[in-house]
C-alpha atoms as a PDB file:
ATOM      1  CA  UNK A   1     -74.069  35.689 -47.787  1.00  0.00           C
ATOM      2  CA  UNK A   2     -73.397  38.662 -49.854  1.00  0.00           C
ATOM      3  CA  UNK A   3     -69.794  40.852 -48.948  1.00  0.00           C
ATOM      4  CA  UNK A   4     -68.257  43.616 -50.498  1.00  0.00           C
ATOM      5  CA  UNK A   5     -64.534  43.562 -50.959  1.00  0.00           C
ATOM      6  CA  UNK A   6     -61.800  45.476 -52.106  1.00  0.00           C
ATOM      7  CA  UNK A   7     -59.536  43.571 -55.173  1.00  0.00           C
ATOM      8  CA  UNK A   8     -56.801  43.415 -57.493  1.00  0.00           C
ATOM      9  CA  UNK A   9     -57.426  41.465 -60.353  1.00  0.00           C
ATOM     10  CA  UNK A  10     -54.382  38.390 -61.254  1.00  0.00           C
ATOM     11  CA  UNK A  11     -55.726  37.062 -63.772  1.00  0.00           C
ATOM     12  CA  UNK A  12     -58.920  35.887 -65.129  1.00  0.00           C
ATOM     13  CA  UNK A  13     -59.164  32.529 -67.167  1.00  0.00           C
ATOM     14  CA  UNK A  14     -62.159  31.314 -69.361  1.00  0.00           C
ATOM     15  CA  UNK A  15     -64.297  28.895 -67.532  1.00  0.00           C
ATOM     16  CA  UNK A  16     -67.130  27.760 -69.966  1.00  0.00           C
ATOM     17  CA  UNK A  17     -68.966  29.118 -72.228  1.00  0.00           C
ATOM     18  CA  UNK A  18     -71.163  30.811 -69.907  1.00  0.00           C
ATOM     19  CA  UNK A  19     -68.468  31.944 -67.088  1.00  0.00           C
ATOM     20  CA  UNK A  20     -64.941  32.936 -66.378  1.00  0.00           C
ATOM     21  CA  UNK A  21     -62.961  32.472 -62.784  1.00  0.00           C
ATOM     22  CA  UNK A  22     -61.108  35.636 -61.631  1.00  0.00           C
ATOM     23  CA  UNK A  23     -57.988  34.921 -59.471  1.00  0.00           C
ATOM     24  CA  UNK A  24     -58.104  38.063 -56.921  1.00  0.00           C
ATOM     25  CA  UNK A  25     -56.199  39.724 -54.160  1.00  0.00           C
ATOM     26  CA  UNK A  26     -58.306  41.345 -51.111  1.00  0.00           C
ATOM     27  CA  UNK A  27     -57.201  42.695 -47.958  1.00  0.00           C
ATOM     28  CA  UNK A  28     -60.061  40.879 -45.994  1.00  0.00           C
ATOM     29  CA  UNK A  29     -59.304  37.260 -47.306  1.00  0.00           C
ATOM     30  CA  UNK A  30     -56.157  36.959 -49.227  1.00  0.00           C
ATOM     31  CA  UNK A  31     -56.374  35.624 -52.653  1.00  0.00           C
ATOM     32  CA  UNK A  32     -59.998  34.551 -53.687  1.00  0.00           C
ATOM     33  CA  UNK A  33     -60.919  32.712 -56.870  1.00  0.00           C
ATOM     34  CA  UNK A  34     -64.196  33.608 -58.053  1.00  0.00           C
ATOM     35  CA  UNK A  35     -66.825  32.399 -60.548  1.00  0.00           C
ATOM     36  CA  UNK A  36     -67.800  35.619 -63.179  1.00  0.00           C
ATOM     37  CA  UNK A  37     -71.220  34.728 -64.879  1.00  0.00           C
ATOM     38  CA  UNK A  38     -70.884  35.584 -69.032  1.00  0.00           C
ATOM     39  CA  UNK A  39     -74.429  35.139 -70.264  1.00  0.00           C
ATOM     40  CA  UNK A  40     -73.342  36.298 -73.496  1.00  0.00           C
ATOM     41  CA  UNK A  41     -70.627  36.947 -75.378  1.00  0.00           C
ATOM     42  CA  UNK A  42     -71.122  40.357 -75.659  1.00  0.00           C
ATOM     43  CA  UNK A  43     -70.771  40.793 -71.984  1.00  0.00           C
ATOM     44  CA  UNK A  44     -67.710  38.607 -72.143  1.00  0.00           C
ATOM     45  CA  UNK A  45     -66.309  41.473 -74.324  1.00  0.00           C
ATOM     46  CA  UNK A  46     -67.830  44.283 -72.257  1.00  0.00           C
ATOM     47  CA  UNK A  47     -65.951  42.944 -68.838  1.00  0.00           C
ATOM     48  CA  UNK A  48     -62.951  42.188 -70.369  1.00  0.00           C
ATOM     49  CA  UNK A  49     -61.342  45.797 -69.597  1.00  0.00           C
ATOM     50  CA  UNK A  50     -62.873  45.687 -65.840  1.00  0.00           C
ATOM     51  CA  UNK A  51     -61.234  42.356 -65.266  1.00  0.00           C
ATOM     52  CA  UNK A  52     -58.015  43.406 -66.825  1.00  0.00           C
ATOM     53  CA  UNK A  53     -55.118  42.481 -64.193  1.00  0.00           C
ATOM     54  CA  UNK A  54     -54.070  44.952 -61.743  1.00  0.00           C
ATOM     55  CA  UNK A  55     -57.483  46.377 -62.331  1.00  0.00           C
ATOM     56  CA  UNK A  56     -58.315  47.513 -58.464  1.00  0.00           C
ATOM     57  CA  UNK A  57     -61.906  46.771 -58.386  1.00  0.00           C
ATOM     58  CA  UNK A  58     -64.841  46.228 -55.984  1.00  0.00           C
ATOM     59  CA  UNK A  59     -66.574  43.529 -55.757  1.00  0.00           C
ATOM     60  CA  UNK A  60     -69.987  42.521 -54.421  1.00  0.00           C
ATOM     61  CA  UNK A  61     -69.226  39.250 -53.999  1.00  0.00           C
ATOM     62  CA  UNK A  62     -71.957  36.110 -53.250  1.00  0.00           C
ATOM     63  CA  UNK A  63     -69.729  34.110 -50.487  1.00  0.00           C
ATOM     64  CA  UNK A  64     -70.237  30.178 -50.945  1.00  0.00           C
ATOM     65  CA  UNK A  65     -71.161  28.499 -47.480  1.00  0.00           C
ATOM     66  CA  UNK A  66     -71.057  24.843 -49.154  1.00  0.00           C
ATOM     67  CA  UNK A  67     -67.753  24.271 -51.028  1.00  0.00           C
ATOM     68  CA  UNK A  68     -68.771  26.244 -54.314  1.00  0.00           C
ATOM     69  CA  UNK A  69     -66.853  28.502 -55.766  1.00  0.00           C
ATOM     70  CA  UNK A  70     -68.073  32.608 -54.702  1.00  0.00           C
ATOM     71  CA  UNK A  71     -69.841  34.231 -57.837  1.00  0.00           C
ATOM     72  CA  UNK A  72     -69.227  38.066 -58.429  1.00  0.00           C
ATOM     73  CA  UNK A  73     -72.477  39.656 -58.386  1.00  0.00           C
ATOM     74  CA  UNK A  74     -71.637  43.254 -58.683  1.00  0.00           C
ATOM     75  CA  UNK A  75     -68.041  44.996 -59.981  1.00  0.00           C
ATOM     76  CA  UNK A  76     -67.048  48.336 -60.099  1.00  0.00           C
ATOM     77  CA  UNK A  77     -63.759  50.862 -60.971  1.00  0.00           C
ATOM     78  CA  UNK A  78     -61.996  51.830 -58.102  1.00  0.00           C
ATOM     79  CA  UNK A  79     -59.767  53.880 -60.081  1.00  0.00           C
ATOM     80  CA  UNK A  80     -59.240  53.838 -64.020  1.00  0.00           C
ATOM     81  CA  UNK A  81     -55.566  53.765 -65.309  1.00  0.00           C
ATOM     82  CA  UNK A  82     -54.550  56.579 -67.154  1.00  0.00           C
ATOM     83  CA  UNK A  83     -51.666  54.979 -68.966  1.00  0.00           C
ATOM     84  CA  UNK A  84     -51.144  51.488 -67.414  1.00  0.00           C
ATOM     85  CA  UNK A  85     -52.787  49.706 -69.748  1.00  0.00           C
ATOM     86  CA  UNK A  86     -52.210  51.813 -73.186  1.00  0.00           C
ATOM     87  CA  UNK A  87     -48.378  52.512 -72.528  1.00  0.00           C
ATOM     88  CA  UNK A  88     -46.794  49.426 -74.125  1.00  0.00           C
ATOM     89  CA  UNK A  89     -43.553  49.512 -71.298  1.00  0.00           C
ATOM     90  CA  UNK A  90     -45.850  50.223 -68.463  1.00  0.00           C
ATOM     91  CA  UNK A  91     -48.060  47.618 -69.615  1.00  0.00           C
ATOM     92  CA  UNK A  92     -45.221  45.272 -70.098  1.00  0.00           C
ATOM     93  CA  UNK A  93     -44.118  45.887 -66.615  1.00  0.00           C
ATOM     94  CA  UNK A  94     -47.600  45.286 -65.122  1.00  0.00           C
ATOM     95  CA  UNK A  95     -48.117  41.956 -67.313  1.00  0.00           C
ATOM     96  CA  UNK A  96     -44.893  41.110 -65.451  1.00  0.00           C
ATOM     97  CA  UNK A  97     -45.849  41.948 -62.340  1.00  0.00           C
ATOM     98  CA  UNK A  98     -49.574  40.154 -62.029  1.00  0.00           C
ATOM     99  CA  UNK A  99     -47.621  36.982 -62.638  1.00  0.00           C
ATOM    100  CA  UNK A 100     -44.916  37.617 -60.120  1.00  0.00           C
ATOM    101  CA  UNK A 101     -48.071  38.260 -58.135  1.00  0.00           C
ATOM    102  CA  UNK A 102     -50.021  35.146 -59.552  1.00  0.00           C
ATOM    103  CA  UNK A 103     -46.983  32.757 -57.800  1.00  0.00           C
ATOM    104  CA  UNK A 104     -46.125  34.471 -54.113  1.00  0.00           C
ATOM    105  CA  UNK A 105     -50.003  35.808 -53.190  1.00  0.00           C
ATOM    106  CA  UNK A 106     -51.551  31.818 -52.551  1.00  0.00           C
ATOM    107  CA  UNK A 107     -52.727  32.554 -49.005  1.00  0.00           C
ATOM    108  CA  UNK A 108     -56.140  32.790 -48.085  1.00  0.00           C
ATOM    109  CA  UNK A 109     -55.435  35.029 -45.608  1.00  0.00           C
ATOM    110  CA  UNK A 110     -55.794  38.537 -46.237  1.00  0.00           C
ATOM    111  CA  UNK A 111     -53.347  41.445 -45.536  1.00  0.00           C
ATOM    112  CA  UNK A 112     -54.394  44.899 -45.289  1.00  0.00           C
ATOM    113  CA  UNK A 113     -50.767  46.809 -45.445  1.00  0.00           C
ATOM    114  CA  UNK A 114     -49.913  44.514 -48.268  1.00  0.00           C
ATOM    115  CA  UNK A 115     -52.900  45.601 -50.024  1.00  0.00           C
ATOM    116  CA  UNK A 116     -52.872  49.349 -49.449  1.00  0.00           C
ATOM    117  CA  UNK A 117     -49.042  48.634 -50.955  1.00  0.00           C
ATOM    118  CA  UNK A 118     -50.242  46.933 -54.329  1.00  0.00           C
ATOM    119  CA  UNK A 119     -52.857  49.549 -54.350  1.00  0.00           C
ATOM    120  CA  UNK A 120     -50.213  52.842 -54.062  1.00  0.00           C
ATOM    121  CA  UNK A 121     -47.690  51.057 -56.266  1.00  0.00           C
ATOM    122  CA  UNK A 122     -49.913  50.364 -59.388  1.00  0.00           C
ATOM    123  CA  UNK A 123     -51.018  53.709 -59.136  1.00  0.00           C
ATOM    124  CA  UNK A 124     -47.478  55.283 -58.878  1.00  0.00           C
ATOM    125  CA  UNK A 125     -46.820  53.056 -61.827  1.00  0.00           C
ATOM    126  CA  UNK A 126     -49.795  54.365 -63.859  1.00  0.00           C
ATOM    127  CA  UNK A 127     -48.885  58.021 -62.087  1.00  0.00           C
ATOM    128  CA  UNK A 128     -45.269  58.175 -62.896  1.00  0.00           C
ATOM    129  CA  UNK A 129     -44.002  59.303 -66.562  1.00  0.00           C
ATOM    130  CA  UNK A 130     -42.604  56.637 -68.919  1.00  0.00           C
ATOM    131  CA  UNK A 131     -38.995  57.603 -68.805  1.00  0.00           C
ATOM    132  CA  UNK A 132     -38.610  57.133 -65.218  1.00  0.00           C
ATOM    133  CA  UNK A 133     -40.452  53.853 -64.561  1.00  0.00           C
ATOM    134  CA  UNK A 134     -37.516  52.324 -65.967  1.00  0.00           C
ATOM    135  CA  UNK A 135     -36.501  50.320 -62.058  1.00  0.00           C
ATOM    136  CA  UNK A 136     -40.121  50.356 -61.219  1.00  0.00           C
ATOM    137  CA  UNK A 137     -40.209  46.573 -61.294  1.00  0.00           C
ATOM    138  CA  UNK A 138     -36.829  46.069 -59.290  1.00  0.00           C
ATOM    139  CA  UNK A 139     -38.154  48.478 -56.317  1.00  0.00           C
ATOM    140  CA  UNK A 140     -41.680  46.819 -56.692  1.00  0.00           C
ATOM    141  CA  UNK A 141     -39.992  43.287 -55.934  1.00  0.00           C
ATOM    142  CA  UNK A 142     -37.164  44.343 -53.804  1.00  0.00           C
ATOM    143  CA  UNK A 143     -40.013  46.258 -51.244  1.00  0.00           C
ATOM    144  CA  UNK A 144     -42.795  43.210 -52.075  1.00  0.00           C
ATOM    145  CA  UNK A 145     -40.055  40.985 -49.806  1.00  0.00           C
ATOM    146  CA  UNK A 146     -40.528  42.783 -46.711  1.00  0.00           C
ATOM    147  CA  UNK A 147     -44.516  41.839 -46.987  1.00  0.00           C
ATOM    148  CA  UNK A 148     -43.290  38.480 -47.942  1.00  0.00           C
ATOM    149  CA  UNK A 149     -40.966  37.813 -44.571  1.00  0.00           C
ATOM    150  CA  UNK A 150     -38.422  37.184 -47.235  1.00  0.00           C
ATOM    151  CA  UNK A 151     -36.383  40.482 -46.603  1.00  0.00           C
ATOM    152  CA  UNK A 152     -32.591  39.865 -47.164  1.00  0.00           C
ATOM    153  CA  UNK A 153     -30.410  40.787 -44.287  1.00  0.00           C
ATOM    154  CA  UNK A 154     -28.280  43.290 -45.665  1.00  0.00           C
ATOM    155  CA  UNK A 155     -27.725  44.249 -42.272  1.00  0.00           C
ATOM    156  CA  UNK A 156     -25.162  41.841 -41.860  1.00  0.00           C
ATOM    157  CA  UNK A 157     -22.670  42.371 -45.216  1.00  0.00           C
ATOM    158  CA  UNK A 158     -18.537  43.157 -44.650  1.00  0.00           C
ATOM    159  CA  UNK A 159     -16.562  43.071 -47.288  1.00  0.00           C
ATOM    160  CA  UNK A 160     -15.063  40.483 -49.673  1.00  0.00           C
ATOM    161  CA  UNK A 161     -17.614  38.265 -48.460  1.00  0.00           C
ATOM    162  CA  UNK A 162     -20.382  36.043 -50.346  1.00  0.00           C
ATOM    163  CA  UNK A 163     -24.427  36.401 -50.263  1.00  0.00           C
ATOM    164  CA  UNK A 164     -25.997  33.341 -49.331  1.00  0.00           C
ATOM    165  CA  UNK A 165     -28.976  33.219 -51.426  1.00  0.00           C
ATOM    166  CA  UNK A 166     -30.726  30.097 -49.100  1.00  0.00           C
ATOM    167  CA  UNK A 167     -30.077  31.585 -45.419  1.00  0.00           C
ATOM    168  CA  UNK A 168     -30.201  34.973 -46.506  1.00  0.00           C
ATOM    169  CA  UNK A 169     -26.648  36.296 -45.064  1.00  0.00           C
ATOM    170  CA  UNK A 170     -23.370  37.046 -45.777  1.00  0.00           C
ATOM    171  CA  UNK A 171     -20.538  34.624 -45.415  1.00  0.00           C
ATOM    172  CA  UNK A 172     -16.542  34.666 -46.196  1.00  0.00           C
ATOM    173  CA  UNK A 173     -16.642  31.272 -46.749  1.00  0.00           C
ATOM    174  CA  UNK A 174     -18.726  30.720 -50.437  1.00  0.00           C
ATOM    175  CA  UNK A 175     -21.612  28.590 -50.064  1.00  0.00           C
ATOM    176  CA  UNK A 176     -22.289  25.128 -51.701  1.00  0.00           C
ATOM    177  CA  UNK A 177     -25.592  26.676 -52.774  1.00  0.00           C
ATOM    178  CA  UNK A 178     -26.875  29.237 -54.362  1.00  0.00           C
ATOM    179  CA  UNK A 179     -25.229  32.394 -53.564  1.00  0.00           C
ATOM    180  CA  UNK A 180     -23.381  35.868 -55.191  1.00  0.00           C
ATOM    181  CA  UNK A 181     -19.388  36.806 -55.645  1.00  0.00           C
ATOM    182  CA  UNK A 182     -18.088  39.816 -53.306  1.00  0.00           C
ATOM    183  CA  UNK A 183     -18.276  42.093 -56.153  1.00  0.00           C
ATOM    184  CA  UNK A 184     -22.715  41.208 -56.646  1.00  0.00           C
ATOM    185  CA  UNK A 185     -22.555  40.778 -52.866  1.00  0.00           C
ATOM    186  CA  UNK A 186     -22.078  44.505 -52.378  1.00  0.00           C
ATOM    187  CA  UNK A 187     -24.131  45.791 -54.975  1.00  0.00           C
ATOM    188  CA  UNK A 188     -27.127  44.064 -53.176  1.00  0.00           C
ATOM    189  CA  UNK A 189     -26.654  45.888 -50.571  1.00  0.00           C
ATOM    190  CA  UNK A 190     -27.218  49.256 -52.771  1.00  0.00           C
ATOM    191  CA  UNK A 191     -29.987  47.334 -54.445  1.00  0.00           C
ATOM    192  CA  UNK A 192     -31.969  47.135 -51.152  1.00  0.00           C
ATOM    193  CA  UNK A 193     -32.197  50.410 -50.360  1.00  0.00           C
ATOM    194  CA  UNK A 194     -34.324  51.023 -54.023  1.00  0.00           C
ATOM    195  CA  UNK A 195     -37.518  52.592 -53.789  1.00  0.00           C
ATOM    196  CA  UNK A 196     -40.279  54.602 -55.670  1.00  0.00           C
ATOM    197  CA  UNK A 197     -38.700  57.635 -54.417  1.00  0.00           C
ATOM    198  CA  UNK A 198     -34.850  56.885 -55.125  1.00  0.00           C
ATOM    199  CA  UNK A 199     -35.078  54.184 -58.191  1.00  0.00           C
ATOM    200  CA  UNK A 200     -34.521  57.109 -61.072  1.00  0.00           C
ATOM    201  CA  UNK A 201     -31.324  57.677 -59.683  1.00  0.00           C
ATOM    202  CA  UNK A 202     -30.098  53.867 -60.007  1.00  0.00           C
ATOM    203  CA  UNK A 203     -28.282  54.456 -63.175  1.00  0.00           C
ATOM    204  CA  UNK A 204     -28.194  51.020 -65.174  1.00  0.00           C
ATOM    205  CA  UNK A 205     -27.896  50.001 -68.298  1.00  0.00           C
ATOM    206  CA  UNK A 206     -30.053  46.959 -70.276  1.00  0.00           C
ATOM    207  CA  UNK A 207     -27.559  44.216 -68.854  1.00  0.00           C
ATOM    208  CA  UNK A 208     -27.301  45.358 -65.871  1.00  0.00           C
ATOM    209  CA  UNK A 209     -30.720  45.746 -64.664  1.00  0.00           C
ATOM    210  CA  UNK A 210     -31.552  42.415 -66.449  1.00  0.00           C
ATOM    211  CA  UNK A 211     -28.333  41.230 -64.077  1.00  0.00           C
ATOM    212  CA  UNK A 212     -30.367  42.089 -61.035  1.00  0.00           C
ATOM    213  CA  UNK A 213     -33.249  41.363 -62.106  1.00  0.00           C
ATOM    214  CA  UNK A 214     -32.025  37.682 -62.432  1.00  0.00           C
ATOM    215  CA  UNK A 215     -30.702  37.601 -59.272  1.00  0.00           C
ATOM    216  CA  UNK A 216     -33.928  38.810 -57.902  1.00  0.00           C
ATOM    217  CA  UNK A 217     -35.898  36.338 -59.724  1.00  0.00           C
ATOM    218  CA  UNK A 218     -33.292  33.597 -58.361  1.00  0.00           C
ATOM    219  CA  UNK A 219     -33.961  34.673 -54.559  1.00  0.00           C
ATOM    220  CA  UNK A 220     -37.494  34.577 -55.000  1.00  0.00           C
ATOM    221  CA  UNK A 221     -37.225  31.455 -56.574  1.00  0.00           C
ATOM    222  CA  UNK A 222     -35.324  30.417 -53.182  1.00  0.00           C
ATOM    223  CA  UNK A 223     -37.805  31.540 -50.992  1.00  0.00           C
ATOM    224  CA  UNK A 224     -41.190  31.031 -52.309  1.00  0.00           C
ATOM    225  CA  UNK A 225     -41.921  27.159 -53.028  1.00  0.00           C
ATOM    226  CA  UNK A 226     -43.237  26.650 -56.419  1.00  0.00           C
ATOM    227  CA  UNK A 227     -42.389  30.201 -57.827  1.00  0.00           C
ATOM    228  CA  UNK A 228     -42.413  30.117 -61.967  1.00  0.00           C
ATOM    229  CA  UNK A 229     -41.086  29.454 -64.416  1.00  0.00           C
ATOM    230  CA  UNK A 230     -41.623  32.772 -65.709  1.00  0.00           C
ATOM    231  CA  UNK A 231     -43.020  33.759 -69.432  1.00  0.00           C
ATOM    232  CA  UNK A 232     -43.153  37.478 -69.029  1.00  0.00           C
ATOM    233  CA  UNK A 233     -39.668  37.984 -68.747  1.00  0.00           C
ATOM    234  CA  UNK A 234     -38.629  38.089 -72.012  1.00  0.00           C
ATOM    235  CA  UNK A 235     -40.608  41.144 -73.429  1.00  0.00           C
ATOM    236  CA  UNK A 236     -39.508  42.955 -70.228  1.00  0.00           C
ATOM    237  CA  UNK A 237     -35.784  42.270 -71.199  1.00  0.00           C
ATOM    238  CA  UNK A 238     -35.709  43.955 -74.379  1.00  0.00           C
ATOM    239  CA  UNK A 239     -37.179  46.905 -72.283  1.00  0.00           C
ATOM    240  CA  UNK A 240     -35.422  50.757 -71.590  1.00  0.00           C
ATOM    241  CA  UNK A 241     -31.677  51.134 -72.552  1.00  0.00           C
END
């Protein structure tokens, strides 16, 4: 059975000689690994750009009724990036982000608003100039929770108290766990209101966005069995005074 389908490209690891798998995103089933037939290596070289991650592509796609892996039969553009993959901080952030994305997006079970989200946000990333994508990757993760059902309740903060990290709420008492001092307990609840919109005016320095970026990193790590460790991070650090 042959089905088109819209995709984000994760990642896309050599195979054999003659093939590659592509780890996708798609509204319609979740995330899909997929068999990509190299004949040659001069195709190899030719579909390396199209399979780029966070290339959002579709995909003819030959579904496997027998256990087999799916074969991509047909690919094309649904949009080419203008600067996402040539701008060395935007590109940074997007390496980032597909493996962020590689860890949380294991269902098989697709989501169309979650899509039509990675969809507007890589394109606001590619959109948006250089010198203001500087919190792109906080908002991105901070608004990826709600998709996630890994919000924090904010809702519930009063002062002087403590962020549980585990339960996701505030607390006077400190937790044995994981969790943030009154002073980090507030600030989260400015953090959580970050969006594309809003995130230029989040005045940080280096430290402190790699503070909450930590602490983001941590509750994900919380919330989402068998999240990282990380190797992208590092680059990312050194990234926008």
């Amino acid at each position: 059975m042959v089905e088109t389908v819209d995709s984000l490209v994760l990642q896309r690891i050599k195979y054999s000689d003659s093939s590659d798998i592509i780890h996708v995103y798609t509204s319609q089933h979740g995330r899909m690994s997929l068999l990509l037939r190299c004949s040659r290596a001069s195709h190899r070289v030719a579909t390396s750009r199209l399979f780029q991650p966070l290339s959002l592509l579709q995909l003819e796609v030959a579904v496997s009724e027998h256990g087999n892996l799916s074969y991509v039969r047909e690919a094309r553009s649904l949009m080419t990036y203008e600067s996402l993959a040539f701008d060395c901080r935007k590109s940074s952030i997007g390496i980032f982000l597909a493996e962020v994305l590689g860890f949380v997006l294991r269902e098989e079970v697709g989501s169309e608003s979650l899509f039509l989200f990675l969809q507007f946000s890589f394109r606001f990333l590619d959109a948006v100039p250089t010198g203001q994508c500087s919190n792109f990757h906080l908002a991105f993760l901070i608004n990826l929770t709600r998709f996630l059902g890994i919000m924090p309740d904010v809702g519930s903060y009063v002062p002087n108290s403590y962020f549980d990290l585990h339960n996701s709420s505030y607390s006077f008492v400190r937790p044995m766990g994981r969790s943030l001092v009154p002073d980090e307990a507030k600030a989260m609840v400015a953090l959580m209101r970050m969006n594309y919109r809003n995130m230029l005016y989040f005045r940080m320095n280096r430290a402190q966005r790699n503070r909450c970026l930590d602490v983001i990193l941590e509750y994900y790590q919380t919330h989402v069995p068998n999240f990282g460790p990380m190797k992208s991070t590092d680059v990312l650090r050194q990234l926008f005074d």
